[in-house]
N, C-alpha and C. Protein backbone atom coordinates (compact mmCIF):
# COMPACT_ATOMS: atom_id res chain seq x y z
N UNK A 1 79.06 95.53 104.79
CA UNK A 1 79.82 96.54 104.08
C UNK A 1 81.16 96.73 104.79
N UNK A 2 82.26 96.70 104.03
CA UNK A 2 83.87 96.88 104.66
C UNK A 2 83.86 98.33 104.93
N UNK A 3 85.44 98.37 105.89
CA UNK A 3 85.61 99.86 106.49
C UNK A 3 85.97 100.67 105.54
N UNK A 4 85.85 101.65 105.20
CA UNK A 4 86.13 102.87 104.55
C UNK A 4 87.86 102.59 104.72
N UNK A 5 88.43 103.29 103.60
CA UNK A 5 89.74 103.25 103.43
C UNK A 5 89.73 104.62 103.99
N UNK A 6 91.26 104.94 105.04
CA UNK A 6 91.34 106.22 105.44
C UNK A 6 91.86 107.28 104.33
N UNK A 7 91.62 108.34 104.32
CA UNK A 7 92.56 109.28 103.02
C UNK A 7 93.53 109.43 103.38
N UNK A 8 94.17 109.92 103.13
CA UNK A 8 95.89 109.61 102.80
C UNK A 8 96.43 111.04 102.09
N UNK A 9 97.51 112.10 103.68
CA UNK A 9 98.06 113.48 102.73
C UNK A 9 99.03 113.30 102.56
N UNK A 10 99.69 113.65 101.64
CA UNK A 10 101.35 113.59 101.16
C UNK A 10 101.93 115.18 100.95
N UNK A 11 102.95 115.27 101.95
CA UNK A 11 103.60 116.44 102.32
C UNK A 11 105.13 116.24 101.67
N UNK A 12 105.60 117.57 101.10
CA UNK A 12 107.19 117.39 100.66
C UNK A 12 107.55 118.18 102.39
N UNK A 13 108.73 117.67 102.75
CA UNK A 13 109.52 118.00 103.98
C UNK A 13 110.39 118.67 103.85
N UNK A 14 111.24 118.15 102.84
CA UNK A 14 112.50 118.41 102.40
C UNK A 14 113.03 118.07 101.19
N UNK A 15 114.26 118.50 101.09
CA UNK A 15 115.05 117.99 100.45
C UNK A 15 116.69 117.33 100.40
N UNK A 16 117.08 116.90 100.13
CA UNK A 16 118.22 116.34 100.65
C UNK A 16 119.32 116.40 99.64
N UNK A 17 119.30 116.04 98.14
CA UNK A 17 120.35 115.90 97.11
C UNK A 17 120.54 117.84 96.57
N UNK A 18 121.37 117.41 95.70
CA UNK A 18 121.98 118.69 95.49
C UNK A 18 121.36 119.50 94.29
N UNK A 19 120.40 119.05 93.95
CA UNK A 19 119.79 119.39 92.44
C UNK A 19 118.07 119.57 93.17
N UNK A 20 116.99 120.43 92.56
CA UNK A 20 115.99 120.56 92.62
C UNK A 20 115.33 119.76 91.81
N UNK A 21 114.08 119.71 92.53
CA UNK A 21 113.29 118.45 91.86
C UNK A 21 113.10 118.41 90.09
N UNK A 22 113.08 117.64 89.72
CA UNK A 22 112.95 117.97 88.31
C UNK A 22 111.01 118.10 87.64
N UNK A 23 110.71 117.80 88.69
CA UNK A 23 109.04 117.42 88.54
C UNK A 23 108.48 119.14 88.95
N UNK A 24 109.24 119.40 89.67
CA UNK A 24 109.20 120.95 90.57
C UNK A 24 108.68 121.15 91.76
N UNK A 25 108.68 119.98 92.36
CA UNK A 25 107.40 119.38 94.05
C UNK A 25 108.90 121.03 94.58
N UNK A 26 108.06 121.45 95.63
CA UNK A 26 108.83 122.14 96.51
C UNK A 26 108.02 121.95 97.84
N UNK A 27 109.27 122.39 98.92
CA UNK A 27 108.60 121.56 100.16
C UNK A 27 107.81 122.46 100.95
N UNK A 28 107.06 121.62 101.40
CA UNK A 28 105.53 122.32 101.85
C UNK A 28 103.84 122.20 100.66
N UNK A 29 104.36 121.53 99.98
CA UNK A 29 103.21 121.08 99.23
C UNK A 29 102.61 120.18 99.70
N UNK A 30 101.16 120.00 99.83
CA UNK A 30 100.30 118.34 100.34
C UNK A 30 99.69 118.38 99.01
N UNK A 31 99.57 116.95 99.07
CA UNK A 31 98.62 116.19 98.29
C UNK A 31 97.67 115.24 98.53
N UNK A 32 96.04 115.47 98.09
CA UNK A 32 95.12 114.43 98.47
C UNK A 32 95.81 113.08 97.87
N UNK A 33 96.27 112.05 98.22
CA UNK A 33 96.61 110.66 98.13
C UNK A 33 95.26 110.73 96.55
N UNK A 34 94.07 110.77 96.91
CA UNK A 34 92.84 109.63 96.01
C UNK A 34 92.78 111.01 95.07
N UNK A 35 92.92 112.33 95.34
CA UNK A 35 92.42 113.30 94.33
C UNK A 35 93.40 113.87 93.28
N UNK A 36 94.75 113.71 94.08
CA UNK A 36 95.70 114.64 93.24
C UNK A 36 96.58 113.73 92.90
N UNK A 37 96.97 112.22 93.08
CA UNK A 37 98.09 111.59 92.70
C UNK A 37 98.68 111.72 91.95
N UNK A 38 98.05 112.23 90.78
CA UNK A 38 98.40 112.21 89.56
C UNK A 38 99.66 113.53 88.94
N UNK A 39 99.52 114.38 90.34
CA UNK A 39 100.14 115.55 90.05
C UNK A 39 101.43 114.87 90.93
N UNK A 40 101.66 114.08 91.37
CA UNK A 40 102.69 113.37 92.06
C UNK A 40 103.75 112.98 90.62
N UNK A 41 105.12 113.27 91.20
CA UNK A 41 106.37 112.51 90.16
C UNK A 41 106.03 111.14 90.17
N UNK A 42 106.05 110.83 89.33
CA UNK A 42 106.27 108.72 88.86
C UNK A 42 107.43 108.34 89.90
N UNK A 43 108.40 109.08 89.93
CA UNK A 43 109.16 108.02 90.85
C UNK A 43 108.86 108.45 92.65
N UNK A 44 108.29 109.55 92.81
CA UNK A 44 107.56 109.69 94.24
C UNK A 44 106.98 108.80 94.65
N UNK A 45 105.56 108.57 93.62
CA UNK A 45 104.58 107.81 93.32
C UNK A 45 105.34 106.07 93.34
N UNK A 46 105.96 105.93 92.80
CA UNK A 46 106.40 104.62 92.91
C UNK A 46 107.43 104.40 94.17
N UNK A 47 107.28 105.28 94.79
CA UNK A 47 108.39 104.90 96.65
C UNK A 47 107.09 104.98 97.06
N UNK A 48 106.23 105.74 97.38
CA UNK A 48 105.20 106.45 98.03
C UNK A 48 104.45 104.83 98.16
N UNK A 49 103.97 104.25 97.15
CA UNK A 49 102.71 103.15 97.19
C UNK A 49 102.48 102.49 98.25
N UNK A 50 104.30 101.65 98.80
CA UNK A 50 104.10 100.56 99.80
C UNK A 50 103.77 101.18 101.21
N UNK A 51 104.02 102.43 101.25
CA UNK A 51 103.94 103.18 102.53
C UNK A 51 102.49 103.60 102.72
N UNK A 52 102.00 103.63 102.25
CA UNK A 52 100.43 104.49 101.83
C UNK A 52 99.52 102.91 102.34
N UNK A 53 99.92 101.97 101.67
CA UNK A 53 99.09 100.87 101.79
C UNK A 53 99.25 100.45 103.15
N UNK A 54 100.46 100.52 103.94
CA UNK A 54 100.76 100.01 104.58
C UNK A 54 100.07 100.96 106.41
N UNK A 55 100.07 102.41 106.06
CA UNK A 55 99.10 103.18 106.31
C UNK A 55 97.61 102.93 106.43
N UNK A 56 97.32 102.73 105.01
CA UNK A 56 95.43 102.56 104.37
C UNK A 56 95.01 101.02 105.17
N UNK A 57 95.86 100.59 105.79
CA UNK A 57 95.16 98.95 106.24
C UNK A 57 95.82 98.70 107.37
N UNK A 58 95.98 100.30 108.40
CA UNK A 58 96.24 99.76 110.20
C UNK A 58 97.52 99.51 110.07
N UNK A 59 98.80 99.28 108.89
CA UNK A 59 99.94 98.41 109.70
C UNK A 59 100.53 100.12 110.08
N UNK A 60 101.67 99.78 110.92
CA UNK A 60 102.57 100.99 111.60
C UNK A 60 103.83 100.74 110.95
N UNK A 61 104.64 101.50 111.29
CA UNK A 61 106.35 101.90 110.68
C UNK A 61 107.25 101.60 111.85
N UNK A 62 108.34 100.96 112.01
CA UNK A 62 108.90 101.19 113.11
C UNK A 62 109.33 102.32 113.60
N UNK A 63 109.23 102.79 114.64
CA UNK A 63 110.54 104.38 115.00
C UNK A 63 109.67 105.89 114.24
N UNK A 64 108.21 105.35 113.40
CA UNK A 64 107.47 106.38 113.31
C UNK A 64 106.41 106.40 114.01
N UNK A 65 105.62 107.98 114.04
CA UNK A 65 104.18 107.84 114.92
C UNK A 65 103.07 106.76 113.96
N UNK A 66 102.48 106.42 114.96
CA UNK A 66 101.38 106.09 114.16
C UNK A 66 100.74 106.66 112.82
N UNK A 67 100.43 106.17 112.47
CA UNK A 67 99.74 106.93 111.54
C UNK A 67 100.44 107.89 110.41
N UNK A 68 101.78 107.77 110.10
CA UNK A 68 102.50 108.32 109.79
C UNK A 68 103.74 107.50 108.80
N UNK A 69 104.29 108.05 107.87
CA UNK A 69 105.19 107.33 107.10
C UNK A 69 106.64 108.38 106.62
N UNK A 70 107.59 108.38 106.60
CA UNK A 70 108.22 109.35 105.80
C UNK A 70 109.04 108.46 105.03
N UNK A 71 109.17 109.12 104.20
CA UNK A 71 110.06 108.23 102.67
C UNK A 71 110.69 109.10 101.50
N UNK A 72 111.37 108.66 100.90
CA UNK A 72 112.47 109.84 100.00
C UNK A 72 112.23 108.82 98.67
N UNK A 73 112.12 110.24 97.44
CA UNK A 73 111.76 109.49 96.48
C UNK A 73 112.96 108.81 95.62
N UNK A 74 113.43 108.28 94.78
CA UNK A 74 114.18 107.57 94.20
C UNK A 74 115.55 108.85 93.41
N UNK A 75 114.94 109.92 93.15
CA UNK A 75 115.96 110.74 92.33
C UNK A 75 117.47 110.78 93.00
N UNK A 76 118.57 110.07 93.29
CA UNK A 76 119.44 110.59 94.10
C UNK A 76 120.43 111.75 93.82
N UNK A 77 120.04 112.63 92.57
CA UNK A 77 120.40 114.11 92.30
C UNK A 77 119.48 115.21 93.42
N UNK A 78 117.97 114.76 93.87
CA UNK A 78 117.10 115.32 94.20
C UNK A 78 116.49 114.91 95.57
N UNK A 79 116.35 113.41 96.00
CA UNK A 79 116.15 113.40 97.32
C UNK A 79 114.74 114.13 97.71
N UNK A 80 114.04 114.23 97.35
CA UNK A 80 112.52 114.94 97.90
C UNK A 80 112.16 113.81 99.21
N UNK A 81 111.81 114.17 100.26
CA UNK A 81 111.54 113.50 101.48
C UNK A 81 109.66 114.38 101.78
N UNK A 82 108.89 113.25 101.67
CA UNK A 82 107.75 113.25 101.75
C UNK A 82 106.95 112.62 103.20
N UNK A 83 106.35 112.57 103.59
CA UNK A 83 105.66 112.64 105.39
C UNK A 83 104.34 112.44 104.26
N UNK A 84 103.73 110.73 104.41
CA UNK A 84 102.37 110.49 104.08
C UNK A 84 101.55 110.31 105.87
N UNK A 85 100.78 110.75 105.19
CA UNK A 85 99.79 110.63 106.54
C UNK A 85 98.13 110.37 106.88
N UNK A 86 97.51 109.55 107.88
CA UNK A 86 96.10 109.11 107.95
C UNK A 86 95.83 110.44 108.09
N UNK A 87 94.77 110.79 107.37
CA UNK A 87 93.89 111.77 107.56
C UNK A 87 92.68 111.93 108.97
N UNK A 88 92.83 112.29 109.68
CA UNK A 88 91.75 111.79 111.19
C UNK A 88 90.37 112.15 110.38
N UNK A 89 89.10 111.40 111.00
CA UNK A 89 88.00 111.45 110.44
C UNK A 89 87.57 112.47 110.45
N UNK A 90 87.75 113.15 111.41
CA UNK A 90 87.07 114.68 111.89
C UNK A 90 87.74 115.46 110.87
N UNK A 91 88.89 115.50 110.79
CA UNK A 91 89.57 116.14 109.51
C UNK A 91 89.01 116.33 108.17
N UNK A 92 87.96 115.23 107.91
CA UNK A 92 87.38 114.41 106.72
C UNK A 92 86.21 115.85 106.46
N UNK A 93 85.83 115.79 107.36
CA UNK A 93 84.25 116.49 107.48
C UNK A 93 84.12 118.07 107.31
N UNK A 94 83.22 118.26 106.43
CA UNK A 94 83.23 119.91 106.05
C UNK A 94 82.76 120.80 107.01
């Protein structure tokens, strides 16, 4: 049996462009990666993927912590800057 995929939270940080999100993410929101994606913007969601995978299967980021990704979504009116992150196992557990 293969390893469990780690879960995966997605945090808004910030913002950066001059316009508010049009989706309405404001910062300080997380999201379960596997439960809530769906409440994620399409174009979050489509920056977000390669970072998440790249997370979900051990690789690292340069110049970030482990375990850690930050990335800005595509709107450049809006700029939303998101912090995905491994969930620690202990974290996992009720």
């Amino acid at each position: 049996m293969g390893q469990k995929r780690p879960k995966i939270k997605l945090t808004v940080i910030d913002r950066r462009g001059k316009m508010g999100c049009h989706r309405g993410h404001r910062i300080g929101q997380t999201f379960d990666y596997d439960t809530e994606r769906g409440e994620l913007c399409p174009m979050a969601m489509h920056c977000a993927f390669p970072y998440i995978d790249i997370l979900r299967y051990g690789g690292k980021l340069p110049g970030q912590p482990e375990g850690v990704a930050e990335f800005c979504c595509s709107d450049a009116d809006t700029i939303m800057v998101f912090r995905a992150e491994v969930v620690k196992e202990e974290e996992n557990r009720p």
